[in-house]
Protein backbone atom coordinates (compact mmCIF):
# COMPACT_ATOMS: atom_id res chain seq x y z
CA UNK A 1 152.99 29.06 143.82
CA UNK A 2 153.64 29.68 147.16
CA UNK A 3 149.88 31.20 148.22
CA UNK A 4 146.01 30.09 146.61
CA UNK A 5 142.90 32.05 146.86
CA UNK A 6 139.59 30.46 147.27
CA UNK A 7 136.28 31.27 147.68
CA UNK A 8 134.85 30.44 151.20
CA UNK A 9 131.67 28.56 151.38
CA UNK A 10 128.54 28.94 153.24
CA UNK A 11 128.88 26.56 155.74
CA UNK A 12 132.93 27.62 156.72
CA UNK A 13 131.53 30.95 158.28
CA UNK A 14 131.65 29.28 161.54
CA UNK A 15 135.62 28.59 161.50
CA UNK A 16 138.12 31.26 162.84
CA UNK A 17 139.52 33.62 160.67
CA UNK A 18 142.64 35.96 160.69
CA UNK A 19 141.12 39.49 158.65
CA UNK A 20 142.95 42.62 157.99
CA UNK A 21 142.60 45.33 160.62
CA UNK A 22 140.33 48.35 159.27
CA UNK A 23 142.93 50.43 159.74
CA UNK A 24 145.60 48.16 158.16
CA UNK A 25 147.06 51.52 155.71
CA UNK A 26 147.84 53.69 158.68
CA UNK A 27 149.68 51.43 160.71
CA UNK A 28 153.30 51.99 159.04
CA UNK A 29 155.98 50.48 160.35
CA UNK A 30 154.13 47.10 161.64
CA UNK A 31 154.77 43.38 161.22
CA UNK A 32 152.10 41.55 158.98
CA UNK A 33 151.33 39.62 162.21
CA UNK A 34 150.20 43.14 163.24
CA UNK A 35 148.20 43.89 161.08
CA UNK A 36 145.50 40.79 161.42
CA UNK A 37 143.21 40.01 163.60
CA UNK A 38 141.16 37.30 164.51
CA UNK A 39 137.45 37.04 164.05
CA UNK A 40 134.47 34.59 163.59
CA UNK A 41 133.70 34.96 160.01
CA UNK A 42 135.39 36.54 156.55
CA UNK A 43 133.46 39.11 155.34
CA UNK A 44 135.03 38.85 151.77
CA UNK A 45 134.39 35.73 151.06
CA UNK A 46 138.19 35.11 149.89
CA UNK A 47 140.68 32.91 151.67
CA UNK A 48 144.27 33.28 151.03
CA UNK A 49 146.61 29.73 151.83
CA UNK A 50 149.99 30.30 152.07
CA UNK A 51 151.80 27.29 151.31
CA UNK A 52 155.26 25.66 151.99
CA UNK A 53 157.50 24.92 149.51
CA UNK A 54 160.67 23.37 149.51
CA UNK A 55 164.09 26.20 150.17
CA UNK A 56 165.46 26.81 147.16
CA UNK A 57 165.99 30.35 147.39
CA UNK A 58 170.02 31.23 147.90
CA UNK A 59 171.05 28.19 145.98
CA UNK A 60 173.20 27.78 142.94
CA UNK A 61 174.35 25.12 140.36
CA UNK A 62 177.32 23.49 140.96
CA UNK A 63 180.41 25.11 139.50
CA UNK A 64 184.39 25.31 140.15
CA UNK A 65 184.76 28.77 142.04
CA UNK A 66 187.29 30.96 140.78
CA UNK A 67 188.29 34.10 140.82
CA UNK A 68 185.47 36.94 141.40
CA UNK A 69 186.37 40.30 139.63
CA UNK A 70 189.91 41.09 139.52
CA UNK A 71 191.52 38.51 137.46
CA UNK A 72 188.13 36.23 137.41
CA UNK A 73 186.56 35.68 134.36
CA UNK A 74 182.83 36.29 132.99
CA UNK A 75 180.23 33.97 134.88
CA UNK A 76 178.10 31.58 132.57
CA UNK A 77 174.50 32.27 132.53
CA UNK A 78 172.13 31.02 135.13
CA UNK A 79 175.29 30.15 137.78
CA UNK A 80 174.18 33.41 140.12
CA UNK A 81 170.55 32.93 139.46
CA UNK A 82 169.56 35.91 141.65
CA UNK A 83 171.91 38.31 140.31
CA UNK A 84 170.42 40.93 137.73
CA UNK A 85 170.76 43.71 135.78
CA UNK A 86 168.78 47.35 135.86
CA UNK A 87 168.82 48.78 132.64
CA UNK A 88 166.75 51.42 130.59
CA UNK A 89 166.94 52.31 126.98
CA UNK A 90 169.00 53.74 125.45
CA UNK A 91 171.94 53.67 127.84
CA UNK A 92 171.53 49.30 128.88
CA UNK A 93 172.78 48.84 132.15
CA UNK A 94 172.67 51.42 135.17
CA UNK A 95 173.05 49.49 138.40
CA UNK A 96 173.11 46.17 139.87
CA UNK A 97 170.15 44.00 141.51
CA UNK A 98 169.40 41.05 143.49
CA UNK A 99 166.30 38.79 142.73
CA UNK A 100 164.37 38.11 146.23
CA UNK A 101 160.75 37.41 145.39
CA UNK A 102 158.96 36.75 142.66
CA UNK A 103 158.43 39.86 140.84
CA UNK A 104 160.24 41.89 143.28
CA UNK A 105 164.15 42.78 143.24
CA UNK A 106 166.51 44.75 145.26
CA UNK A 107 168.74 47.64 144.44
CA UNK A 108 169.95 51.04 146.31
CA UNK A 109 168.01 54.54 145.99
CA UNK A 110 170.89 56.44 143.87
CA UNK A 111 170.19 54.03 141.07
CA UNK A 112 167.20 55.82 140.33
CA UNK A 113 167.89 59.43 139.85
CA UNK A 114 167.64 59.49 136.18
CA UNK A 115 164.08 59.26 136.59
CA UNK A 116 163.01 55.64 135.61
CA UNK A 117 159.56 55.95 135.17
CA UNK A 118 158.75 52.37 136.03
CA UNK A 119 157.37 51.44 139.43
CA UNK A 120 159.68 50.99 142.38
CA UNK A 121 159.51 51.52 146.09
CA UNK A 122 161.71 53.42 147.84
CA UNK A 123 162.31 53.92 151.88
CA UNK A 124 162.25 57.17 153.11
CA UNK A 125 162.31 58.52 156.40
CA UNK A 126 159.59 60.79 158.08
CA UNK A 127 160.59 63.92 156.44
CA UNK A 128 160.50 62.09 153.41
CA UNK A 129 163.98 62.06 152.12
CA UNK A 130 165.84 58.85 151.40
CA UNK A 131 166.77 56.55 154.09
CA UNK A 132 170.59 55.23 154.04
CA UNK A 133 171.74 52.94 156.26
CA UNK A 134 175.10 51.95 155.07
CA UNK A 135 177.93 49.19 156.81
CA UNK A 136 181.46 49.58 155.85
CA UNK A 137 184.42 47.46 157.39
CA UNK A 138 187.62 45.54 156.49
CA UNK A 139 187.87 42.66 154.69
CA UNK A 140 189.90 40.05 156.98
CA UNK A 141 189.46 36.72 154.65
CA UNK A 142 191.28 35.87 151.73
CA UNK A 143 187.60 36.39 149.77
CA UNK A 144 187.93 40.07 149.04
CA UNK A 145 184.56 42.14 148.56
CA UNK A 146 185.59 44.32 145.82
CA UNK A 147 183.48 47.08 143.82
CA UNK A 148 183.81 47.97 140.37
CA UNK A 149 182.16 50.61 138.01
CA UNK A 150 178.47 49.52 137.79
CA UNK A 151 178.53 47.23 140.52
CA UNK A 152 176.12 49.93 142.66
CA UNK A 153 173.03 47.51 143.41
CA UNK A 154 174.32 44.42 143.17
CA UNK A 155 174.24 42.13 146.44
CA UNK A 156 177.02 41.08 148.51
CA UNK A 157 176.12 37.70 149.46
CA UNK A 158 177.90 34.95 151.94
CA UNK A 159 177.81 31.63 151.45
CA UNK A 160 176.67 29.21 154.33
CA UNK A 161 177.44 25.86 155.42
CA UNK A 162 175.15 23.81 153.64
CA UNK A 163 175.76 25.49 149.98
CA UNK A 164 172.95 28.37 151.04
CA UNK A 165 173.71 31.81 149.77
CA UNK A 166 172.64 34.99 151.90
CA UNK A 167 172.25 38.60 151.04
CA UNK A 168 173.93 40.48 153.58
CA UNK A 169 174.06 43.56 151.81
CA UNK A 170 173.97 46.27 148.73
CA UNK A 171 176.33 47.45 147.03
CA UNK A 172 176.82 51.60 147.79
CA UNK A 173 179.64 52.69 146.59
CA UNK A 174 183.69 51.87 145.94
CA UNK A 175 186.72 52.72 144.91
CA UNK A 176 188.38 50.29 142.70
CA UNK A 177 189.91 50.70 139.75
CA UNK A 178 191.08 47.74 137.66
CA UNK A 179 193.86 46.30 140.03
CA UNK A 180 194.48 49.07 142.14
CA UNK A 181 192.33 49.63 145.57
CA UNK A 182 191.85 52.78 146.80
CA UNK A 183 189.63 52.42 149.09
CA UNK A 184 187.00 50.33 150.81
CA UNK A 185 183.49 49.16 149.19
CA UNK A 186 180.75 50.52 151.19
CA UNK A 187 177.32 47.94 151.21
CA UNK A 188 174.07 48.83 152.67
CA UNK A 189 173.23 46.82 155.27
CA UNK A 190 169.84 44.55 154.00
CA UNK A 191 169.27 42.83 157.45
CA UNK A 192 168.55 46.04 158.95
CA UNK A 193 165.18 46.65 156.34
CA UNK A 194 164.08 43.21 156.14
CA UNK A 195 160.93 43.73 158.41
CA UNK A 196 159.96 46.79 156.06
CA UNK A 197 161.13 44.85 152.75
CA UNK A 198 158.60 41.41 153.57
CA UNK A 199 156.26 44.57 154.29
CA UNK A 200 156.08 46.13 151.03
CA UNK A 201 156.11 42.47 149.36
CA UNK A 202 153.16 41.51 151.51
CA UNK A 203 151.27 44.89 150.54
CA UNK A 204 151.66 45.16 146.92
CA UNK A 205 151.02 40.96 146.63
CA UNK A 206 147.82 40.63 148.18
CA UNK A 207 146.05 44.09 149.45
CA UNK A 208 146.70 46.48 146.81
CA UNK A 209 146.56 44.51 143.42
């Protein structure tokens, strides 16, 4: 697990202590960092330990890389451990997602207009409609970043040196059909929300449950 909670003991009241701010729900828009502050004892009598663990995250069994989409063939399961599925019943699948915490995975707003009544988060500006931020451009490599039909969701990720995958972005939209392109795939651009993403994960982890 990569946090513990403890109870704090009589005699620890004299350490230091990072608390949450009093008015920790109004400041929107603020790093975690920002939202602590340091005082001489811990009123709740609950310590959280965060804990460091070993990378993992962005990694993937070996395997002989092929093909992706056009051409490729179906992936065997467990080779893109983060990639996953967003489905309801009846219909099965809707849209694509990306596993980034435990518990927590990413997908685009537009996936969720048929009204899925489980819980989700979704960033919105402050007139409260739906915030896009979306980065198109063309594909200079020989590794193409194609879209297909139900690919909306699904992360576009980049491998590093080292055998480290990274989510650079979302899929939006495309326009590919079968082996004709006819236009460009469109991907929201992740880096730009990661501040308010490690936000939400840091809320709904360990101050509102």
């Amino acid at each position: 697990e990569p946090s513990v909670t403890k109870s704090i003991q009589e005699q620890e009241q004299d350490r230091q202590w990072l608390t949450l701010r009093s008015n920790w729900e109004s400041l929107n828009g603020t790093t975690v960092h920002e939202l602590l502050v340091k005082g001489p004892s811990c009123q709740s009598r609950s310590m959280i330990s965060l804990l460091c663990t070993e990378q993992d995250c962005g990694r993937r069994p070996a395997a002989r890389m092929n093909k992706r989409i056009l051409g490729g063939r179906t992936s065997r399961p467990g080779r893109w451990p983060w990639q996953c599925s967003l489905q309801s019943e009846p219909s099965g699948h809707i849209c694509g997602c990306v596993l980034i915490a435990k518990k927590w995975v990413l997908t685009v707003a537009h996936c969720f207009e048929g009204g899925i009544k489980e819980p989700f988060i979704m960033l919105t500006d402050s007139a409260g409609q739906t915030f896009r931020q979306d980065i198109a451009g063309k594909v200079v490599t020989n590794a193409h970043c194609y879209s297909l039909q139900g690919d909306s969701g699904g992360p576009l990720v980049c491998e590093r040196p080292g055998g480290q995958w990274t989510l650079f972005g979302l899929t939006s939209w495309g326009s590919v059909c079968f082996s004709k392109v006819l236009g460009p795939g469109v991907y929201s651009n992740v880096s730009y929300f990661v501040e308010w993403i490690e936000r939400q994960i840091y809320i709904h982890t360990f101050l509102l449950n």
